[in-house]
Protein backbone atom coordinates (compact mmCIF):
# COMPACT_ATOMS: atom_id res chain seq x y z
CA UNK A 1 0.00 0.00 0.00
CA UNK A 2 1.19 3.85 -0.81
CA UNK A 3 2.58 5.31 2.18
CA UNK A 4 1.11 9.33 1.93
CA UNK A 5 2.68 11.90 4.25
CA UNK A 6 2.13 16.04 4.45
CA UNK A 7 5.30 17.53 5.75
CA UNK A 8 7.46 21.19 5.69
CA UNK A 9 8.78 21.97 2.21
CA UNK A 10 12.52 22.31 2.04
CA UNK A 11 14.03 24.62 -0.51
CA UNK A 12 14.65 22.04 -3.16
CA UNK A 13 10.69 21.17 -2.85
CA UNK A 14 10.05 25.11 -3.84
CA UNK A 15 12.73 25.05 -6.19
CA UNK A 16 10.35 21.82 -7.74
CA UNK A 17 7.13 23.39 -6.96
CA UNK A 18 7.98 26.20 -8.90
CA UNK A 19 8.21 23.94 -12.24
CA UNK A 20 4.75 22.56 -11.67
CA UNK A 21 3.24 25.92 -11.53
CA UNK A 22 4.92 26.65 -14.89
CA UNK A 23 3.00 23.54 -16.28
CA UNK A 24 -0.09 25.08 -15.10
CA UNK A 25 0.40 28.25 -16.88
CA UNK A 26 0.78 30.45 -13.67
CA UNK A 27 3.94 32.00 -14.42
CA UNK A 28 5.29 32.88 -11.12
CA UNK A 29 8.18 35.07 -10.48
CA UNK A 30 11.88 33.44 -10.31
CA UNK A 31 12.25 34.61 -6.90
CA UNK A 32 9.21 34.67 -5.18
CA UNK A 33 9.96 31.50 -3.32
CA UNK A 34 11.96 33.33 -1.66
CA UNK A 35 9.73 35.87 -0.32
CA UNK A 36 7.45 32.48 0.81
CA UNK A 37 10.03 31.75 3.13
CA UNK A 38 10.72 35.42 4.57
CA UNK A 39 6.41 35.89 5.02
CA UNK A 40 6.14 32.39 6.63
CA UNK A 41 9.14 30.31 7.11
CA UNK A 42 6.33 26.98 8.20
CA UNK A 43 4.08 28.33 5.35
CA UNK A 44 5.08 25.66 2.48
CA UNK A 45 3.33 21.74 2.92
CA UNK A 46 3.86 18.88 0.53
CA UNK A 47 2.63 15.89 -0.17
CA UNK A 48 4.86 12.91 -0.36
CA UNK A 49 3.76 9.45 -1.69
CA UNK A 50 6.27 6.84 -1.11
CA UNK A 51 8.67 9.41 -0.16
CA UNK A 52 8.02 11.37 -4.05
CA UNK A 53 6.68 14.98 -3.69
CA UNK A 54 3.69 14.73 -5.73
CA UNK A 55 1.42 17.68 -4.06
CA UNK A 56 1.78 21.33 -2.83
CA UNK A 57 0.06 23.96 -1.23
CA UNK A 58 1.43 27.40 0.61
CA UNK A 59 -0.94 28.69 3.93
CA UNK A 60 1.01 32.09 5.04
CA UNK A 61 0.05 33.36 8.17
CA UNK A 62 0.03 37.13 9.03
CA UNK A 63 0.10 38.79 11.51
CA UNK A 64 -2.64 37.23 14.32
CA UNK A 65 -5.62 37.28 12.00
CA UNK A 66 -4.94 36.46 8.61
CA UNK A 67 -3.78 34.12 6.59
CA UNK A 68 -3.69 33.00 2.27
CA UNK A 69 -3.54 30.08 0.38
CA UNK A 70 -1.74 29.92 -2.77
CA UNK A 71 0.28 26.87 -4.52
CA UNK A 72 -2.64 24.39 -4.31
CA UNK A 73 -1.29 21.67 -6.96
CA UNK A 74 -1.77 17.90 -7.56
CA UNK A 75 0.36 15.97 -9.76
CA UNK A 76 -1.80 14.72 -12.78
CA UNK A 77 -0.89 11.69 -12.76
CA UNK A 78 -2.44 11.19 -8.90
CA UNK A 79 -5.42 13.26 -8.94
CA UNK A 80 -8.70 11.84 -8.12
CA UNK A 81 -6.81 9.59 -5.23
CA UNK A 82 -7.76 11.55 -2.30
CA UNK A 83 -4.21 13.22 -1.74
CA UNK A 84 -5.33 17.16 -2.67
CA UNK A 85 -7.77 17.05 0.04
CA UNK A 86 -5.58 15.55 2.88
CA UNK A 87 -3.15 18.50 1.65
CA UNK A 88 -6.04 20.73 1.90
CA UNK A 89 -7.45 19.91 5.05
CA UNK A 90 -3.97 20.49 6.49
CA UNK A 91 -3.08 23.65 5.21
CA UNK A 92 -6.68 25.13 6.58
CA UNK A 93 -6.23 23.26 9.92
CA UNK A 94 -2.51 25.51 9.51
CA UNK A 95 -4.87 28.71 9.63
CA UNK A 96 -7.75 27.93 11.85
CA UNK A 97 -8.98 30.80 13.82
CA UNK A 98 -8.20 33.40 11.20
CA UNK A 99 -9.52 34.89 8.11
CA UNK A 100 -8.09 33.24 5.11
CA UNK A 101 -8.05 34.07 1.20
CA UNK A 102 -7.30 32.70 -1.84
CA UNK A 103 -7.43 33.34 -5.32
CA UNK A 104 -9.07 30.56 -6.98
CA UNK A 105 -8.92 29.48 -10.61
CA UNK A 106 -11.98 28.68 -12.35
CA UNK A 107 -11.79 24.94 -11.92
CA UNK A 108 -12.14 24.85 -8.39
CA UNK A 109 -14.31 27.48 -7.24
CA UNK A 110 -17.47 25.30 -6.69
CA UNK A 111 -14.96 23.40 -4.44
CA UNK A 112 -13.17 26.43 -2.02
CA UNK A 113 -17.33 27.43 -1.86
CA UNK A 114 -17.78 24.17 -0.47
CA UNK A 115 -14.82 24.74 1.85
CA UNK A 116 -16.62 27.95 3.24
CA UNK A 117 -15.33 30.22 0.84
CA UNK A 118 -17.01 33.48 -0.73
CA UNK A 119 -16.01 35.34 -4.12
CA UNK A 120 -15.16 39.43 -3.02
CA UNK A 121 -14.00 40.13 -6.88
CA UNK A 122 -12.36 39.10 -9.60
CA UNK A 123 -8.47 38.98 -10.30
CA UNK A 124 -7.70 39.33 -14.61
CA UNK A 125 -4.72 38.87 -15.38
CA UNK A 126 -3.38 41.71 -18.08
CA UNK A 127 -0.21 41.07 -20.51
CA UNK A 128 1.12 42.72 -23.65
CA UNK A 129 3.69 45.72 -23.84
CA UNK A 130 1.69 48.95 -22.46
CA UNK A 131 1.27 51.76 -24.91
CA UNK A 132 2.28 55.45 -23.86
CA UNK A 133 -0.75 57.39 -21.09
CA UNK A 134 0.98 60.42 -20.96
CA UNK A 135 2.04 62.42 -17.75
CA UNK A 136 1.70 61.28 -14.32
CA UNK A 137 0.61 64.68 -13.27
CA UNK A 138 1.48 67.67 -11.64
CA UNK A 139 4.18 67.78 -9.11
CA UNK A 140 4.42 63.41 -9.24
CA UNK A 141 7.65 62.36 -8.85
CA UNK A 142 8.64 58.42 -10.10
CA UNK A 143 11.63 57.17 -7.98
CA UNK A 144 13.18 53.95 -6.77
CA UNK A 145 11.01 52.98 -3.52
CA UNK A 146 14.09 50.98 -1.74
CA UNK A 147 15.48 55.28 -1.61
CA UNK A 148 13.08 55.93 0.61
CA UNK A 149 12.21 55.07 4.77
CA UNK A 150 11.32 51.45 4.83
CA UNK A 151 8.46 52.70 7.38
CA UNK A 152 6.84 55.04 4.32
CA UNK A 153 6.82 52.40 2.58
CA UNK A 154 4.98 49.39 5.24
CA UNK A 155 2.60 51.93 6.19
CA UNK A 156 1.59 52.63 2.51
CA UNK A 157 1.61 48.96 1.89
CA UNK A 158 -0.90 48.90 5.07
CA UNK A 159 -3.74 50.42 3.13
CA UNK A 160 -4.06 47.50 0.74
CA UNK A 161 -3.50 44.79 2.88
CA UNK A 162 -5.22 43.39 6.01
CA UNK A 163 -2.22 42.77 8.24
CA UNK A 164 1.21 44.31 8.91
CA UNK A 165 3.99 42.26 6.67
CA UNK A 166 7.04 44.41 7.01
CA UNK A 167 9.63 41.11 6.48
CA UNK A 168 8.05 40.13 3.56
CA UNK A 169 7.46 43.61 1.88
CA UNK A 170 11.21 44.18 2.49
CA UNK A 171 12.27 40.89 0.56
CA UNK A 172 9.63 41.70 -1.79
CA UNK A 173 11.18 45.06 -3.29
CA UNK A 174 14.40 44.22 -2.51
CA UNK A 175 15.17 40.41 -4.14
CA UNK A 176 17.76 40.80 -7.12
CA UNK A 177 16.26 41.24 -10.30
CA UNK A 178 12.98 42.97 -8.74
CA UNK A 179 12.80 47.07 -9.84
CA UNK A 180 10.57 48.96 -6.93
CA UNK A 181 9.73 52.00 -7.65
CA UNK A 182 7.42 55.07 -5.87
CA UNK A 183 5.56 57.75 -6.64
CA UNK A 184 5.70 60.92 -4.35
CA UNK A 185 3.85 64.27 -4.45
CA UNK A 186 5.55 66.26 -2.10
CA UNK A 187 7.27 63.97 -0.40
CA UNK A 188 4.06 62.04 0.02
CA UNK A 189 4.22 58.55 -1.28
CA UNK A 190 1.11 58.23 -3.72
CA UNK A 191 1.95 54.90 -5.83
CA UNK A 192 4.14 51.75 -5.67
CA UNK A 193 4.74 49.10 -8.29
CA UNK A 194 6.90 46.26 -7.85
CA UNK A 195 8.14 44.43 -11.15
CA UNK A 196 9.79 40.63 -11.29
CA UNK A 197 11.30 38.27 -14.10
CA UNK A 198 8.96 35.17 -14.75
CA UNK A 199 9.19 32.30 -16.89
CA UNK A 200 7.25 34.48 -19.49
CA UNK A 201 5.76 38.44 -19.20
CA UNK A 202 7.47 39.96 -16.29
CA UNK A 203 4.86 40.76 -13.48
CA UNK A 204 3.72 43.63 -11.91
CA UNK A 205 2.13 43.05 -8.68
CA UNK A 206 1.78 45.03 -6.26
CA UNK A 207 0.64 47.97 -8.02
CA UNK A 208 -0.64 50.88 -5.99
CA UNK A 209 -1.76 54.04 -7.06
CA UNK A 210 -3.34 57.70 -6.21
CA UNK A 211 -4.63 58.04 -9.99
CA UNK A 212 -5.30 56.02 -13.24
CA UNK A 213 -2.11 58.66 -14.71
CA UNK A 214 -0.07 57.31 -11.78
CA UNK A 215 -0.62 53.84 -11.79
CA UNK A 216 0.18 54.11 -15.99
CA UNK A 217 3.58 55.45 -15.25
CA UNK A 218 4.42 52.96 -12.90
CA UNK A 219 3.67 50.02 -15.38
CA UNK A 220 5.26 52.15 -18.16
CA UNK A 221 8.27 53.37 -15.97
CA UNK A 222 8.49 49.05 -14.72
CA UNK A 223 7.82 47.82 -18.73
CA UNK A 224 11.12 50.00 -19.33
CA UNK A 225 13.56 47.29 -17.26
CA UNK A 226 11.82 44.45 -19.12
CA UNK A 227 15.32 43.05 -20.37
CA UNK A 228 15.29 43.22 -24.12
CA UNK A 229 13.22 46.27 -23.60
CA UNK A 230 14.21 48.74 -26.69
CA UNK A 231 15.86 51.91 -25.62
CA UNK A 232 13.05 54.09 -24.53
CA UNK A 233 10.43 51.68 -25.64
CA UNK A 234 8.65 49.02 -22.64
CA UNK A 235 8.56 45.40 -22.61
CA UNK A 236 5.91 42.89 -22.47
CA UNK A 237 4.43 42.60 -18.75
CA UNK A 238 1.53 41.27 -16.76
CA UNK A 239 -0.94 42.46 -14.01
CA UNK A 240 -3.50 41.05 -11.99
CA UNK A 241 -6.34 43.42 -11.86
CA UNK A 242 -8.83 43.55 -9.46
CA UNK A 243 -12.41 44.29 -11.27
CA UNK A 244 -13.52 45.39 -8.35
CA UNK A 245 -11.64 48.73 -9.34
CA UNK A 246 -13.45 49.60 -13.23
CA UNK A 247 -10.73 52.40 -13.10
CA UNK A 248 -7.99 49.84 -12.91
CA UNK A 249 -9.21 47.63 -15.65
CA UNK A 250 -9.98 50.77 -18.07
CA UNK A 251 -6.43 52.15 -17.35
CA UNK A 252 -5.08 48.69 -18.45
CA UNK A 253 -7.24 48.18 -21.44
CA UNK A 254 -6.52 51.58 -22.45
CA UNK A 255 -2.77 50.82 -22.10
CA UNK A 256 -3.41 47.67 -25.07
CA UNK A 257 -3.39 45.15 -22.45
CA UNK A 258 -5.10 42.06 -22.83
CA UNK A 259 -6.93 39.55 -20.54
CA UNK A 260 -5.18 36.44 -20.83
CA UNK A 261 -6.62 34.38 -17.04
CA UNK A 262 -8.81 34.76 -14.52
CA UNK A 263 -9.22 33.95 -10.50
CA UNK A 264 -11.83 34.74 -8.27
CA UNK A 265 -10.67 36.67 -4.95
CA UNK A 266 -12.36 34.31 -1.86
CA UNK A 267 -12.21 34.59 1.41
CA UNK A 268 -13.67 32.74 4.79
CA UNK A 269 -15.57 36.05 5.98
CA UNK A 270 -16.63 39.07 5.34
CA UNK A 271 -13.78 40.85 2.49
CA UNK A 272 -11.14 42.48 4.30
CA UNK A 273 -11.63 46.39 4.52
CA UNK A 274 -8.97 47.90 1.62
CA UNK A 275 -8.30 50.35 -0.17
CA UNK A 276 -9.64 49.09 -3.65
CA UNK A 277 -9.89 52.52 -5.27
CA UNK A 278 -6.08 52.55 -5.00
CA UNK A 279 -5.06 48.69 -6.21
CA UNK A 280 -4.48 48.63 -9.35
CA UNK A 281 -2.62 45.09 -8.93
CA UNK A 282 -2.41 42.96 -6.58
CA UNK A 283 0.67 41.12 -5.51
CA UNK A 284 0.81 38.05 -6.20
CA UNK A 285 -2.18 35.27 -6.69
CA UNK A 286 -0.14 32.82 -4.53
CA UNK A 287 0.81 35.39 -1.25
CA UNK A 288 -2.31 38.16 -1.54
């Protein structure tokens, strides 16, 4: 008989895990297993049958009251066997007590309802090589975040996020490879965008802004250190947009961006009070 056991990823798990989503067409960032470990260092389960990884799933804690599953993946080859929901029901028993989200694809979101779950809104995912928007505006100043007090920057991250994550918002903008940059009115820090190299489009995520004009120069300023970006010109990136913002997903359409996926935003409670008039992007679809 198959001998099935959930335990701690190590790093050469994550290094794997990393290669599955790929197969699924996720395209995460090179990197962001790294921030995993800096957000929750317990936060990364497999699933090992006959001592072979074969399932994953990420539940980061934050904070005391908050917590997000990402990474949910069965092999193909052993779906249907019962192993996903063993993996499941230990990653939620990893966040009992607190409010948890996810952002679930399609597929499964008849199954994270079952689970308790409730769509809030709508993540699209937007790729293609942004067109030129024009000005930020009056007085808006476009500089590298990582210049500026780290506090400035966690506090502003505050507004779009339900708990505190200081560690992980510091790896976040500062991994190698990652451009962070702000924008400030008066030394006042009114947008933030965060870009990483992927398998395919480089991501944007998170992407905060004052204005429509702001957030555009943050994903054209970010599409700019695409590598093989033409002098001048932007490269080809992608941005999970939150319909719940119709400013956001106008600014991105208008910018020649495409929808190319979809997840639905669910949580375990009531949706987290944020500032959605500002997030045009959210981080990531695997860490919130």
């Amino acid at each position: 008989m198959s001998a099935f056991e959930i335990v701690g990823a190590s790093a050469a798990d994550m290094e794997l895990f990393r290669a599955w989503s790929d197969d699924e067409g996720w395209n995460p960032g090179d990197t962001d297993r790294l921030a995993f470990a800096v957000a929750d260092p317990r936060g990364f389960l497999v699933g090992r049958l006959d001592g072979e990884p074969v399932a994953c799933v990420s539940a980061v804690r934050y904070g005391a009251g908050f917590g997000f599953v990402g990474f949910y993946i069965v092999r193909p080859a052993v779906r249907g066997q019962g192993y996903g929901i063993q993996l499941w029901h230990a990653a939620m028993a990893r966040l009992d007590g607190r409010l948890v989200g996810l952002d679930g694809v399609v597929a499964q979101q008849d199954n994270y309802r079952k689970s308790g779950f409730r769509s809030a809104w709508n993540n699209v995912r937007h790729e293609g090589v942004p067109g030129d928007f024009g000005s930020p505006g009056a007085g808006i100043e476009v500089i590298d975040a990582r210049s500026l007090p780290f506090a400035e920057l966690a506090a502003y991250d505050r507004r779009f996020f339900p708990e505190p994550r200081d560690s992980f918002l510091a790896a976040w903008t500062g991994l190698p490879g990652r451009t962070a940059l702000a924008a400030v009115r008066d030394g006042r820090v009114e947008g933030l965008g965060v870009i990483r190299p992927c398998s395919a489009a480089s991501r944007i995520g998170p992407l905060y802004a004052a204005t429509p004009a702001v957030a555009a120069a943050l994903i054209q300023r970010l599409a700019a250190t695409v590598p093989g970006a033409p002098d001048g010109g932007a490269g080809p990136v992608a941005v999970d947009v939150p319909d719940a913002n119709p400013a956001a997903l106008a600014l991105v359409s208008g910018l020649g961006l495409v929808p190319t996926f979809e997840a639905a935003r669910m949580y375990t409670g009531p949706a987290p009070e944020v500032d959605l008039p500002g997030l045009y992007g959210v981080t990531s679809l695997e860490l919130g």
